[in-house]
N, C-alpha and C. Protein backbone atom coordinates (compact mmCIF):
# COMPACT_ATOMS: atom_id res chain seq x y z
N UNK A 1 -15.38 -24.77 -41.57
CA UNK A 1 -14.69 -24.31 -40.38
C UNK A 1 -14.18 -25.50 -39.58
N UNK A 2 -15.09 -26.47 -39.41
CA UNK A 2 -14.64 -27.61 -38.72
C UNK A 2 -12.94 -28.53 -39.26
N UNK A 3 -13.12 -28.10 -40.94
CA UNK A 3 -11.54 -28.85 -41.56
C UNK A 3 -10.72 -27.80 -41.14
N UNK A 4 -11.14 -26.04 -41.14
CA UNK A 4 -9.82 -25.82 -40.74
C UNK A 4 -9.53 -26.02 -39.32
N UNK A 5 -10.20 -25.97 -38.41
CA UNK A 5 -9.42 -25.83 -36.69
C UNK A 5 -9.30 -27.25 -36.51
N UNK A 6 -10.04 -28.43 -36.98
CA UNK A 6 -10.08 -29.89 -37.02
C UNK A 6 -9.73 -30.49 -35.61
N UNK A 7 -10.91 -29.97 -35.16
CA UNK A 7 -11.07 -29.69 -33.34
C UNK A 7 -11.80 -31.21 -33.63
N UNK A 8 -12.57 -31.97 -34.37
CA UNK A 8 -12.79 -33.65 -34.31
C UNK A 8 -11.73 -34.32 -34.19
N UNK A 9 -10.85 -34.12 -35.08
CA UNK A 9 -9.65 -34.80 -35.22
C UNK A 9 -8.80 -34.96 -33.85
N UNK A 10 -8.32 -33.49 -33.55
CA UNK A 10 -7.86 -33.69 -32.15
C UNK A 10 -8.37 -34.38 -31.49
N UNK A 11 -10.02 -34.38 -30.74
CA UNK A 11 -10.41 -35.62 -29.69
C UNK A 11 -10.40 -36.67 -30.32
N UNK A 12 -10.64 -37.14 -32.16
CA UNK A 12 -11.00 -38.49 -31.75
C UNK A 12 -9.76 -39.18 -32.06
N UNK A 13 -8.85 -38.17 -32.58
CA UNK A 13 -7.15 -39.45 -32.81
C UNK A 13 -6.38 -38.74 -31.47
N UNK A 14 -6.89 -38.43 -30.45
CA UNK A 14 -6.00 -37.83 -29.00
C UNK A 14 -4.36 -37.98 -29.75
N UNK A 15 -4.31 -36.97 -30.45
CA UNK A 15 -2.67 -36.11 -31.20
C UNK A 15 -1.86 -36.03 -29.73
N UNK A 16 -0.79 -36.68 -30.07
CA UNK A 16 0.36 -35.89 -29.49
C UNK A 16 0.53 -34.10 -29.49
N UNK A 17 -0.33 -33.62 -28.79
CA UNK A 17 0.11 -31.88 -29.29
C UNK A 17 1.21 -31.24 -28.71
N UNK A 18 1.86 -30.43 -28.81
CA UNK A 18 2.88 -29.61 -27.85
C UNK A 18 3.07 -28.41 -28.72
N UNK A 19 3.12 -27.50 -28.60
CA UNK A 19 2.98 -25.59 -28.79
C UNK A 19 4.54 -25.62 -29.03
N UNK A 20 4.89 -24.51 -30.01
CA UNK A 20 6.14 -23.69 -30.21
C UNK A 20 6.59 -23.15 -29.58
N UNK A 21 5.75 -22.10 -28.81
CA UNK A 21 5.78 -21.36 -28.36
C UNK A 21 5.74 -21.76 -26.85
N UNK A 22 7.21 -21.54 -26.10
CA UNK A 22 6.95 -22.22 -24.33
C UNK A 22 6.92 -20.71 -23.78
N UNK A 23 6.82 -19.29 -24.02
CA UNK A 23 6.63 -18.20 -22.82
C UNK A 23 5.39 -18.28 -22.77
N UNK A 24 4.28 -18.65 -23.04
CA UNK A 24 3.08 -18.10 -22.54
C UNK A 24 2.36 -19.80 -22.41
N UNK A 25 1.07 -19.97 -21.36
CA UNK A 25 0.33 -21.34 -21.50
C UNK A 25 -0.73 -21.24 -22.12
N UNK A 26 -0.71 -22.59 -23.11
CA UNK A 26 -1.57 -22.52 -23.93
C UNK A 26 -2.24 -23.73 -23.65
N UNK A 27 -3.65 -23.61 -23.74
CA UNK A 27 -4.42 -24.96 -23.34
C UNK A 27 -6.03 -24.84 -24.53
N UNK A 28 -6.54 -25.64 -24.88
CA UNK A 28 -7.80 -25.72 -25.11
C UNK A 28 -8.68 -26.55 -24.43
N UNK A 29 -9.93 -26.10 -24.51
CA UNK A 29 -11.33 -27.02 -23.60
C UNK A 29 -12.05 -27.00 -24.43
N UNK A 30 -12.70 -29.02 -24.20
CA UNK A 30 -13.83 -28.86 -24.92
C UNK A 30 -14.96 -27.80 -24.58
N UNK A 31 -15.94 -28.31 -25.05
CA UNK A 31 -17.53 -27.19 -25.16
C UNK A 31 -18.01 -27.67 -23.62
N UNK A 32 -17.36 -28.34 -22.59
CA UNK A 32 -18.03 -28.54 -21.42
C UNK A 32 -16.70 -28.28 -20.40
N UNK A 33 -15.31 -27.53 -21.23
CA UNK A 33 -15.02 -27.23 -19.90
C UNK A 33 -13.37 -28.04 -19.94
N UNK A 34 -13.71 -29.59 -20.51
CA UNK A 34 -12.59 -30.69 -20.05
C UNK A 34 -11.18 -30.13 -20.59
N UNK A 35 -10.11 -30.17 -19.98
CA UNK A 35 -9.13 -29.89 -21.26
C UNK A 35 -8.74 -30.74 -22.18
N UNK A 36 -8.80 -30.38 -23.09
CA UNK A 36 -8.00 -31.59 -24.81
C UNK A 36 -6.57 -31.09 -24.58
N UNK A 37 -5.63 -30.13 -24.36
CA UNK A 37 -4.45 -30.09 -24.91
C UNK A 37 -4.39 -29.18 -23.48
N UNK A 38 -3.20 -28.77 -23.33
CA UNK A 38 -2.59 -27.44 -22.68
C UNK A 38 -0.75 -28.23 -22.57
N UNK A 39 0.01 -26.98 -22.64
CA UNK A 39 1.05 -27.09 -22.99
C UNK A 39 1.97 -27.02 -21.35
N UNK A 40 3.11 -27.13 -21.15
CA UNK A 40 3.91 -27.01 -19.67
C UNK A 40 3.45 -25.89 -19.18
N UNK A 41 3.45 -24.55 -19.99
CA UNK A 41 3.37 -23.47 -19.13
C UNK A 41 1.82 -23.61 -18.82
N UNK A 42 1.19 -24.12 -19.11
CA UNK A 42 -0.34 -23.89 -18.86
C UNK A 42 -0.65 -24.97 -17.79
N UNK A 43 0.00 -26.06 -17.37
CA UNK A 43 -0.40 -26.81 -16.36
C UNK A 43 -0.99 -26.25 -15.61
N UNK A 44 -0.98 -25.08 -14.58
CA UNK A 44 -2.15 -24.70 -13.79
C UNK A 44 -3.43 -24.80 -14.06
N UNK A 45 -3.72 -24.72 -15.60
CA UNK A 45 -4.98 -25.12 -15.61
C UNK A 45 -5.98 -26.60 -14.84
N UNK A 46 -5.10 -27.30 -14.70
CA UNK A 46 -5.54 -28.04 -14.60
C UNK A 46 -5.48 -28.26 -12.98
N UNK A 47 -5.25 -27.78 -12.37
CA UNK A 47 -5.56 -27.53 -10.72
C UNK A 47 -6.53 -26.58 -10.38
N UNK A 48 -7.23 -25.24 -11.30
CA UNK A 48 -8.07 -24.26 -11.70
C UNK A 48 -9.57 -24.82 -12.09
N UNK A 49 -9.43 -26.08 -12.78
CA UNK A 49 -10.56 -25.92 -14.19
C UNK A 49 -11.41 -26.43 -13.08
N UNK A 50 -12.02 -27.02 -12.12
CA UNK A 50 -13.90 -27.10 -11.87
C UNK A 50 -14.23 -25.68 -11.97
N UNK A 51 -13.03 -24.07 -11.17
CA UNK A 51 -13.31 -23.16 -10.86
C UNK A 51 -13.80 -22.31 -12.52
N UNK A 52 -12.87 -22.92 -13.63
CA UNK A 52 -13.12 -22.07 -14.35
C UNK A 52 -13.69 -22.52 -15.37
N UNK A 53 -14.46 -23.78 -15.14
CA UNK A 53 -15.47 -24.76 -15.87
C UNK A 53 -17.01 -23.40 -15.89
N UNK A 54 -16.70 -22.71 -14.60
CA UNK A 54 -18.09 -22.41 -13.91
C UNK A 54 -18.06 -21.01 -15.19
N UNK A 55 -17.13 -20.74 -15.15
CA UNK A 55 -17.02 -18.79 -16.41
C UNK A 55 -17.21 -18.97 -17.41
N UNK A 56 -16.84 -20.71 -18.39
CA UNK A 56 -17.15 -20.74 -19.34
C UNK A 56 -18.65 -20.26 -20.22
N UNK A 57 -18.34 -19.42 -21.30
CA UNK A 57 -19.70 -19.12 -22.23
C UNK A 57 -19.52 -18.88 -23.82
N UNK A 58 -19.85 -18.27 -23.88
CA UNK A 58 -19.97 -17.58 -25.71
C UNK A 58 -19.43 -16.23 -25.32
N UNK A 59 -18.45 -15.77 -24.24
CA UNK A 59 -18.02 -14.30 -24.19
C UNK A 59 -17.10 -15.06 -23.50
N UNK A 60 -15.54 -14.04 -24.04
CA UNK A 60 -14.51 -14.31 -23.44
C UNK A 60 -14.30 -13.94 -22.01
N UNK A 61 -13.45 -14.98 -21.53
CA UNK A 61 -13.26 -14.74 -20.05
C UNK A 61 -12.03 -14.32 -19.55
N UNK A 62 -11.71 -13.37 -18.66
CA UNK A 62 -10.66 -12.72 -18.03
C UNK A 62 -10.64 -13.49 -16.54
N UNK A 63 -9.53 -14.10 -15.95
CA UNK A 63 -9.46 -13.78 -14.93
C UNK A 63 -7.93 -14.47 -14.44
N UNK A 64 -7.61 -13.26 -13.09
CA UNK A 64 -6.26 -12.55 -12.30
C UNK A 64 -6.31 -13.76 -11.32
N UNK A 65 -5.20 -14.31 -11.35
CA UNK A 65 -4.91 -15.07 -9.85
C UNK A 65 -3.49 -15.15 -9.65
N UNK A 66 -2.89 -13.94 -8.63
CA UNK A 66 -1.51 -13.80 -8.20
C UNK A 66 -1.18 -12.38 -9.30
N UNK A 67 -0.16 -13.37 -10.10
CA UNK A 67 0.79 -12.94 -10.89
C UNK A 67 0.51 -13.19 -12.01
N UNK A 68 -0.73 -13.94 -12.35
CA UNK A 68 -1.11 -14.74 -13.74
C UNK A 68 -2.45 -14.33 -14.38
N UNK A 69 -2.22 -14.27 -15.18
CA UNK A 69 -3.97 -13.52 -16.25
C UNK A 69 -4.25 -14.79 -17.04
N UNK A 70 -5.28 -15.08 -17.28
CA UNK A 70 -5.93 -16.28 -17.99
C UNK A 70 -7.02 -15.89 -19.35
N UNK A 71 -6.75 -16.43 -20.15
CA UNK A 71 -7.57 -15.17 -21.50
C UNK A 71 -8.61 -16.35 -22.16
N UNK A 72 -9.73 -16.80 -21.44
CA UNK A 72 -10.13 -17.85 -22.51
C UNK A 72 -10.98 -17.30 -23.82
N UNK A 73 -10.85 -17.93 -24.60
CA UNK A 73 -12.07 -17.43 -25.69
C UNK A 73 -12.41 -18.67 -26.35
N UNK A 74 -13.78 -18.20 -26.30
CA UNK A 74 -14.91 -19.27 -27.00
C UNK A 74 -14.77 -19.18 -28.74
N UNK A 75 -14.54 -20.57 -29.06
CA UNK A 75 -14.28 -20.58 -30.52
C UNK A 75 -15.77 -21.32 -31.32
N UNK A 76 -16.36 -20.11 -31.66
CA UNK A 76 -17.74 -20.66 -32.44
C UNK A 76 -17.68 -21.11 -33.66
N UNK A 77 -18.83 -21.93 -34.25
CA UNK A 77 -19.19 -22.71 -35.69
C UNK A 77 -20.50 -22.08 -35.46
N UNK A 78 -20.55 -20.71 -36.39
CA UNK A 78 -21.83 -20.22 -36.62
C UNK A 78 -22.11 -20.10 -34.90
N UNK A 79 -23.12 -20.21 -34.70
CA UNK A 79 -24.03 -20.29 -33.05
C UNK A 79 -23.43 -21.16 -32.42
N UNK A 80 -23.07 -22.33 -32.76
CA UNK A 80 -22.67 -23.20 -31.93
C UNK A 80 -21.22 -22.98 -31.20
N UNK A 81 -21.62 -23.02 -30.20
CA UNK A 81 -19.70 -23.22 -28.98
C UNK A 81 -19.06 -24.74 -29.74
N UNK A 82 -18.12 -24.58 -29.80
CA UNK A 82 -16.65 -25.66 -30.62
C UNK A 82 -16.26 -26.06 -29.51
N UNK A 83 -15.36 -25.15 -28.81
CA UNK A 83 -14.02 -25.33 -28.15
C UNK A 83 -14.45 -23.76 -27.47
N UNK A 84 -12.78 -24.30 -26.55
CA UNK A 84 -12.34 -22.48 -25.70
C UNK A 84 -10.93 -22.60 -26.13
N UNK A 85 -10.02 -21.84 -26.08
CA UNK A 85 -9.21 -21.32 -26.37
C UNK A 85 -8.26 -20.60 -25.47
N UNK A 86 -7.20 -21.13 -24.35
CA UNK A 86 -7.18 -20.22 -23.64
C UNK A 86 -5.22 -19.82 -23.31
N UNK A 87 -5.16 -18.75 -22.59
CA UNK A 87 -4.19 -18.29 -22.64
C UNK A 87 -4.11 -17.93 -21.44
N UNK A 88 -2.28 -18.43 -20.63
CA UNK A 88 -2.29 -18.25 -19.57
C UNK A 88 -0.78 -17.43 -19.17
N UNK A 89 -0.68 -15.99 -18.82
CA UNK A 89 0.04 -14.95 -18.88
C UNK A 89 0.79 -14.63 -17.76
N UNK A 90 2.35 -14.41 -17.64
CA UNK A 90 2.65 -13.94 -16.33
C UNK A 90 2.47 -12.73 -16.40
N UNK A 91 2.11 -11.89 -15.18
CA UNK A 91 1.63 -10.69 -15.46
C UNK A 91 3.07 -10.13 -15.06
N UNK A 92 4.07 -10.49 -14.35
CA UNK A 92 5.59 -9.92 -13.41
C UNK A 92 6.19 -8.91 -14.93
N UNK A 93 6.16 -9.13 -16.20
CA UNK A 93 6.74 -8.20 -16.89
C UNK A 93 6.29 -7.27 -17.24
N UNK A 94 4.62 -7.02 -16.98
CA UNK A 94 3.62 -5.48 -16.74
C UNK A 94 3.75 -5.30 -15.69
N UNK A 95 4.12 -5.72 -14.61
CA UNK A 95 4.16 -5.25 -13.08
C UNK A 95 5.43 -4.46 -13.40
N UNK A 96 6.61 -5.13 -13.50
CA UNK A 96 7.63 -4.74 -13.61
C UNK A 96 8.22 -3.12 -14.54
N UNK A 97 7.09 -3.03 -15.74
CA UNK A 97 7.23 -2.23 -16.31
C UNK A 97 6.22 -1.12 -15.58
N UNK A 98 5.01 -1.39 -14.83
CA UNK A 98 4.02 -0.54 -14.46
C UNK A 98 5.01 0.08 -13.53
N UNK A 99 6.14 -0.78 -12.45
CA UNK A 99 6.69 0.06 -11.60
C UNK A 99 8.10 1.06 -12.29
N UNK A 100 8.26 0.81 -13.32
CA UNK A 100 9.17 1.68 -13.62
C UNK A 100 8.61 2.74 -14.62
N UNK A 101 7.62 2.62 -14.88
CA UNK A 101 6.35 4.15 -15.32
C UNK A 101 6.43 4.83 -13.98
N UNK A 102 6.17 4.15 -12.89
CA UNK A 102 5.82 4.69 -11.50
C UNK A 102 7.14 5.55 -11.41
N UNK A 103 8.27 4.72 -11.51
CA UNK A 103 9.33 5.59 -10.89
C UNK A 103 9.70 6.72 -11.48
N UNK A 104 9.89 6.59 -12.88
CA UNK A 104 9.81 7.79 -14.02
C UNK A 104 9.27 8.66 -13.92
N UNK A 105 7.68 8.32 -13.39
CA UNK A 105 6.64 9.98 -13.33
C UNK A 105 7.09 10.39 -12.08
N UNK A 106 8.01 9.55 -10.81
CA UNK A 106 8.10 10.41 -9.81
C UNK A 106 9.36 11.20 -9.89
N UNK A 107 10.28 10.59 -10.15
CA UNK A 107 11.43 11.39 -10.93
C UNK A 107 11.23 12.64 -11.76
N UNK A 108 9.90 12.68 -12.79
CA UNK A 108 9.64 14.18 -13.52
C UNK A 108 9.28 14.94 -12.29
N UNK A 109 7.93 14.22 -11.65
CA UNK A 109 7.65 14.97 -10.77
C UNK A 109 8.60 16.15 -9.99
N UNK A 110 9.70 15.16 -9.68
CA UNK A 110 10.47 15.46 -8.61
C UNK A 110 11.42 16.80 -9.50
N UNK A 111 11.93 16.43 -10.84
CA UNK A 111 12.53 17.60 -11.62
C UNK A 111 11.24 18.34 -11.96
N UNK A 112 10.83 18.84 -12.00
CA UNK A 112 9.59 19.98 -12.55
C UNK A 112 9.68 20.88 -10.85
N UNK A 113 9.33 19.97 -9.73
CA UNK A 113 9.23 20.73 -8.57
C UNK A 113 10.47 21.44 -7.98
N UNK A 114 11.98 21.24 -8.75
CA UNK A 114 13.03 21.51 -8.39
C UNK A 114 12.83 22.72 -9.58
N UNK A 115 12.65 22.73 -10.61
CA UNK A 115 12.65 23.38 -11.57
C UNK A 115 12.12 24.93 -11.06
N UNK A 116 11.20 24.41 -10.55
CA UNK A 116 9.41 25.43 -10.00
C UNK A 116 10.57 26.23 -8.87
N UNK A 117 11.00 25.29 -8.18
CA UNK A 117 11.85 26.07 -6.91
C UNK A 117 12.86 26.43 -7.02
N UNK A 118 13.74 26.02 -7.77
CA UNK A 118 15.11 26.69 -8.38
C UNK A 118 15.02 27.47 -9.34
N UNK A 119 14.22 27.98 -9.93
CA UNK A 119 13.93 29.00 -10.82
C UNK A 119 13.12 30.04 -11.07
N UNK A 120 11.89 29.71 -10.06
CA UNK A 120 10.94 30.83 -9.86
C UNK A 120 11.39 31.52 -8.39
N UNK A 121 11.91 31.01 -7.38
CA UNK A 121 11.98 31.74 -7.19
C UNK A 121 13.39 32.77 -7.05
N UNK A 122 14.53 33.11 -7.79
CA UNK A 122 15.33 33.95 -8.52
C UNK A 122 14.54 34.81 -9.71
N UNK A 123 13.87 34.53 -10.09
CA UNK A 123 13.07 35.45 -10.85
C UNK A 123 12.07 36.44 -10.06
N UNK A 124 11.16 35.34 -9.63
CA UNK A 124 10.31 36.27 -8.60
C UNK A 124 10.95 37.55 -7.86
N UNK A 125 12.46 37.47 -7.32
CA UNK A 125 13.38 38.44 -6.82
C UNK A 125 13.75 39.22 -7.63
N UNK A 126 14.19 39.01 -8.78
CA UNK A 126 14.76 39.99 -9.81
C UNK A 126 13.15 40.57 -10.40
N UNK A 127 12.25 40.04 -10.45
CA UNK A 127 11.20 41.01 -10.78
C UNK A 127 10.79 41.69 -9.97
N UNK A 128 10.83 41.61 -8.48
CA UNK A 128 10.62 42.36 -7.50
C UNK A 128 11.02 43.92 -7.35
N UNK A 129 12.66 43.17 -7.59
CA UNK A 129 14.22 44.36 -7.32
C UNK A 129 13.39 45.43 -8.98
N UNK A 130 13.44 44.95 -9.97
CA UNK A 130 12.90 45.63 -10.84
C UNK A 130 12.19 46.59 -10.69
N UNK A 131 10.50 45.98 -9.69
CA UNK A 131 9.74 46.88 -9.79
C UNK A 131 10.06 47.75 -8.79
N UNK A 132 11.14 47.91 -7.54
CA UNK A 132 11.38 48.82 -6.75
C UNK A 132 12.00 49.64 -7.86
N UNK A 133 12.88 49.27 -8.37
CA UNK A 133 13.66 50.36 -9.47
C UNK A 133 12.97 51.17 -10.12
N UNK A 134 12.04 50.72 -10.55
CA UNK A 134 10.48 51.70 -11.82
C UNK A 134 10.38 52.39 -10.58
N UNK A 135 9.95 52.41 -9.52
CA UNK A 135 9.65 53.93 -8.84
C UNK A 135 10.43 54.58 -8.36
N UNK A 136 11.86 54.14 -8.76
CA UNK A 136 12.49 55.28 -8.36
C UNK A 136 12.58 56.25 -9.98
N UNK A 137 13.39 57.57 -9.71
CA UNK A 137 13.14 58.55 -10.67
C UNK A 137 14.23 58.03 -11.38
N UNK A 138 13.64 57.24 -12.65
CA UNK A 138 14.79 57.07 -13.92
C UNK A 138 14.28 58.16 -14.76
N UNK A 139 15.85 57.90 -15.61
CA UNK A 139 15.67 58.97 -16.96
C UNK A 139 14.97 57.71 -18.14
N UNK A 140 14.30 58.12 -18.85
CA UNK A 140 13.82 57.82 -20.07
C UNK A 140 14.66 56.79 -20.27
N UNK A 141 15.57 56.66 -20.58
CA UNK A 141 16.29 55.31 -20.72
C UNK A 141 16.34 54.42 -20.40
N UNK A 142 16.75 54.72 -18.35
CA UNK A 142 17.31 53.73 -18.27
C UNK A 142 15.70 53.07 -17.53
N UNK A 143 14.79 53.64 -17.70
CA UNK A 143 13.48 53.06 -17.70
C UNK A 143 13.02 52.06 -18.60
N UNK A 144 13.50 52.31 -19.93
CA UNK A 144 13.68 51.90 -21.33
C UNK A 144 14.22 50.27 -20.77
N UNK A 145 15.10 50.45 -20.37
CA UNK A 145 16.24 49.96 -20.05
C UNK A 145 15.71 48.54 -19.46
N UNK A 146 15.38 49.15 -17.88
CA UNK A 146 14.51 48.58 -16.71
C UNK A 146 13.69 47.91 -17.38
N UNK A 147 12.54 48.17 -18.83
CA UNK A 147 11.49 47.25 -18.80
C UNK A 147 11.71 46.19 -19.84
N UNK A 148 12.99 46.42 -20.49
CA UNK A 148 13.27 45.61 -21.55
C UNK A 148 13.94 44.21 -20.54
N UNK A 149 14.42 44.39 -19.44
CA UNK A 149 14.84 43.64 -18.80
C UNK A 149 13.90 42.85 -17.87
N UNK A 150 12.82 43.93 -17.24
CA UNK A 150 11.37 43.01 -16.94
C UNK A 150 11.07 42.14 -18.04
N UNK A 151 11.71 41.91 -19.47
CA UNK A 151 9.98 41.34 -20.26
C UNK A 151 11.32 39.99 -20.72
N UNK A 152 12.01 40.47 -20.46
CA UNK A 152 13.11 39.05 -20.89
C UNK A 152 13.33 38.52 -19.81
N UNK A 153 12.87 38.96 -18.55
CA UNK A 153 12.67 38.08 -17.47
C UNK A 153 11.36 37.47 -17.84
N UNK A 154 10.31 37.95 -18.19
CA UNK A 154 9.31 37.65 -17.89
C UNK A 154 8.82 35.93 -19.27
N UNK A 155 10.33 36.55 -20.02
CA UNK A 155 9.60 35.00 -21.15
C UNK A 155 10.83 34.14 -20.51
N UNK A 156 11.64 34.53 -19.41
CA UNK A 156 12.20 32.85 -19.22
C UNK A 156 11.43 32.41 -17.80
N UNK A 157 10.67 33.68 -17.38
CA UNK A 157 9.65 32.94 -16.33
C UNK A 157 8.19 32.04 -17.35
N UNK A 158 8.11 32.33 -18.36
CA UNK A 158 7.13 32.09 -18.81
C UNK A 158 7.62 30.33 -19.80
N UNK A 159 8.60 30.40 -19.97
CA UNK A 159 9.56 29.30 -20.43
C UNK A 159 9.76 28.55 -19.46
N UNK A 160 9.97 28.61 -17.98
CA UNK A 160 10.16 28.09 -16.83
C UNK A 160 8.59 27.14 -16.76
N UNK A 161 7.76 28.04 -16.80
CA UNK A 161 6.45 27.91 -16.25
C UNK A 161 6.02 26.47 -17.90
N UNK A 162 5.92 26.83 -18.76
CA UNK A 162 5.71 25.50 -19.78
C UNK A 162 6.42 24.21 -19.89
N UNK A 163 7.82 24.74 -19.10
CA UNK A 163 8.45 23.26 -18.88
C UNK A 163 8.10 22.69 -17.65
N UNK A 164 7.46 23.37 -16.90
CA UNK A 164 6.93 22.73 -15.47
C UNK A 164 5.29 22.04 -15.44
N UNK A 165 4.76 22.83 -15.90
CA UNK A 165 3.41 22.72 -16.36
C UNK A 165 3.32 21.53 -17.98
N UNK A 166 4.30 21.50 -19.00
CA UNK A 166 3.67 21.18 -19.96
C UNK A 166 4.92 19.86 -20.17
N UNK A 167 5.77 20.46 -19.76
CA UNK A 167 7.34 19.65 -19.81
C UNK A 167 7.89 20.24 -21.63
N UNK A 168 7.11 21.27 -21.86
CA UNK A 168 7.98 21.78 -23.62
C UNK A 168 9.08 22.94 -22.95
N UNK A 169 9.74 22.90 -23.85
CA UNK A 169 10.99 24.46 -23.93
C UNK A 169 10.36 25.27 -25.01
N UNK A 170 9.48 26.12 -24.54
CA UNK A 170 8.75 27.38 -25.14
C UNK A 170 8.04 28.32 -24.46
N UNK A 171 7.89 29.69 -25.12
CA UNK A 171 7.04 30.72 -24.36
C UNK A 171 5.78 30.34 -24.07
């Protein structure tokens, strides 16, 4: 394990290192904390580390400051702590996306409650007007008539009601 991560090598020939990768900061610490490497985006670490000397362990560490998430992880040899490993995240493109989830569910919100009110209640009326009609004296028919028209009201109230409640187009 030690030839492949060749975490000796790094401290004892101090490598020129620099990462591929410039969107995210990347830094490593020795087993007490110091940093060996971290890349431009990760410079904060190094205005951070007495604070986050103190979290270091054998369980990865999380922690939020501002706009930024910090991901260290402890890189073991068997039992023994090696190194940490850490990763330093702007959080602004989950914010950014958390607020446009936000706006989206208020927008359904907002169509489902237009839905609920522009459509139940015109039904609610025509089922009303209906049931005044059943007591008056129809002939056989147009009673016939009357309830075939209650029940095809009653599956686009019921179609109304699953797209409000479920957001599907079904009975």
């Amino acid at each position: 394990m030690r030839e492949m991560l060749a975490f000796e090598k790094i401290c004892n020939e101090k490598q020129n290192l620099k990462s591929i990768e410039d969107k995210e900061g990347i830094f490593i610490l020795d087993e007490q904390g110091k940093i060996v490497f971290a890349n431009k985006k990760a410079k904060e670490i190094y205005r951070i580390r007495g604070e986050i000397r103190k979290l270091l362990g054998k369980k990865k560490v999380v922690v939020r400051r501002g706009n930024k998430e910090i991901i260290i992880y402890p890189i073991m040899d068997g039992n023994e702590l090696r190194f940490h490993f850490g990763i330093i995240r702007s959080l602004d493109e989950i914010i950014k996306m958390r607020e446009y989830v936000n706006f989206a569910h208020q927008k359904v919100k907002l169509f489902k409650q237009n839905i609920a009110h522009y459509f139940f209640n015109p039904i609610i009326i025509a089922k009303g007007y209906l049931d005044l009609l059943m007591d008056k004296n129809l002939s056989p028919e147009d009673k016939i008539k009357v309830e075939k028209i209650k029940t095809a009201i009653e599956r686009i109230e019921a179609v109304v009601r699953n797209i409000v409640i479920n957001g599907e187009i079904c009975e």
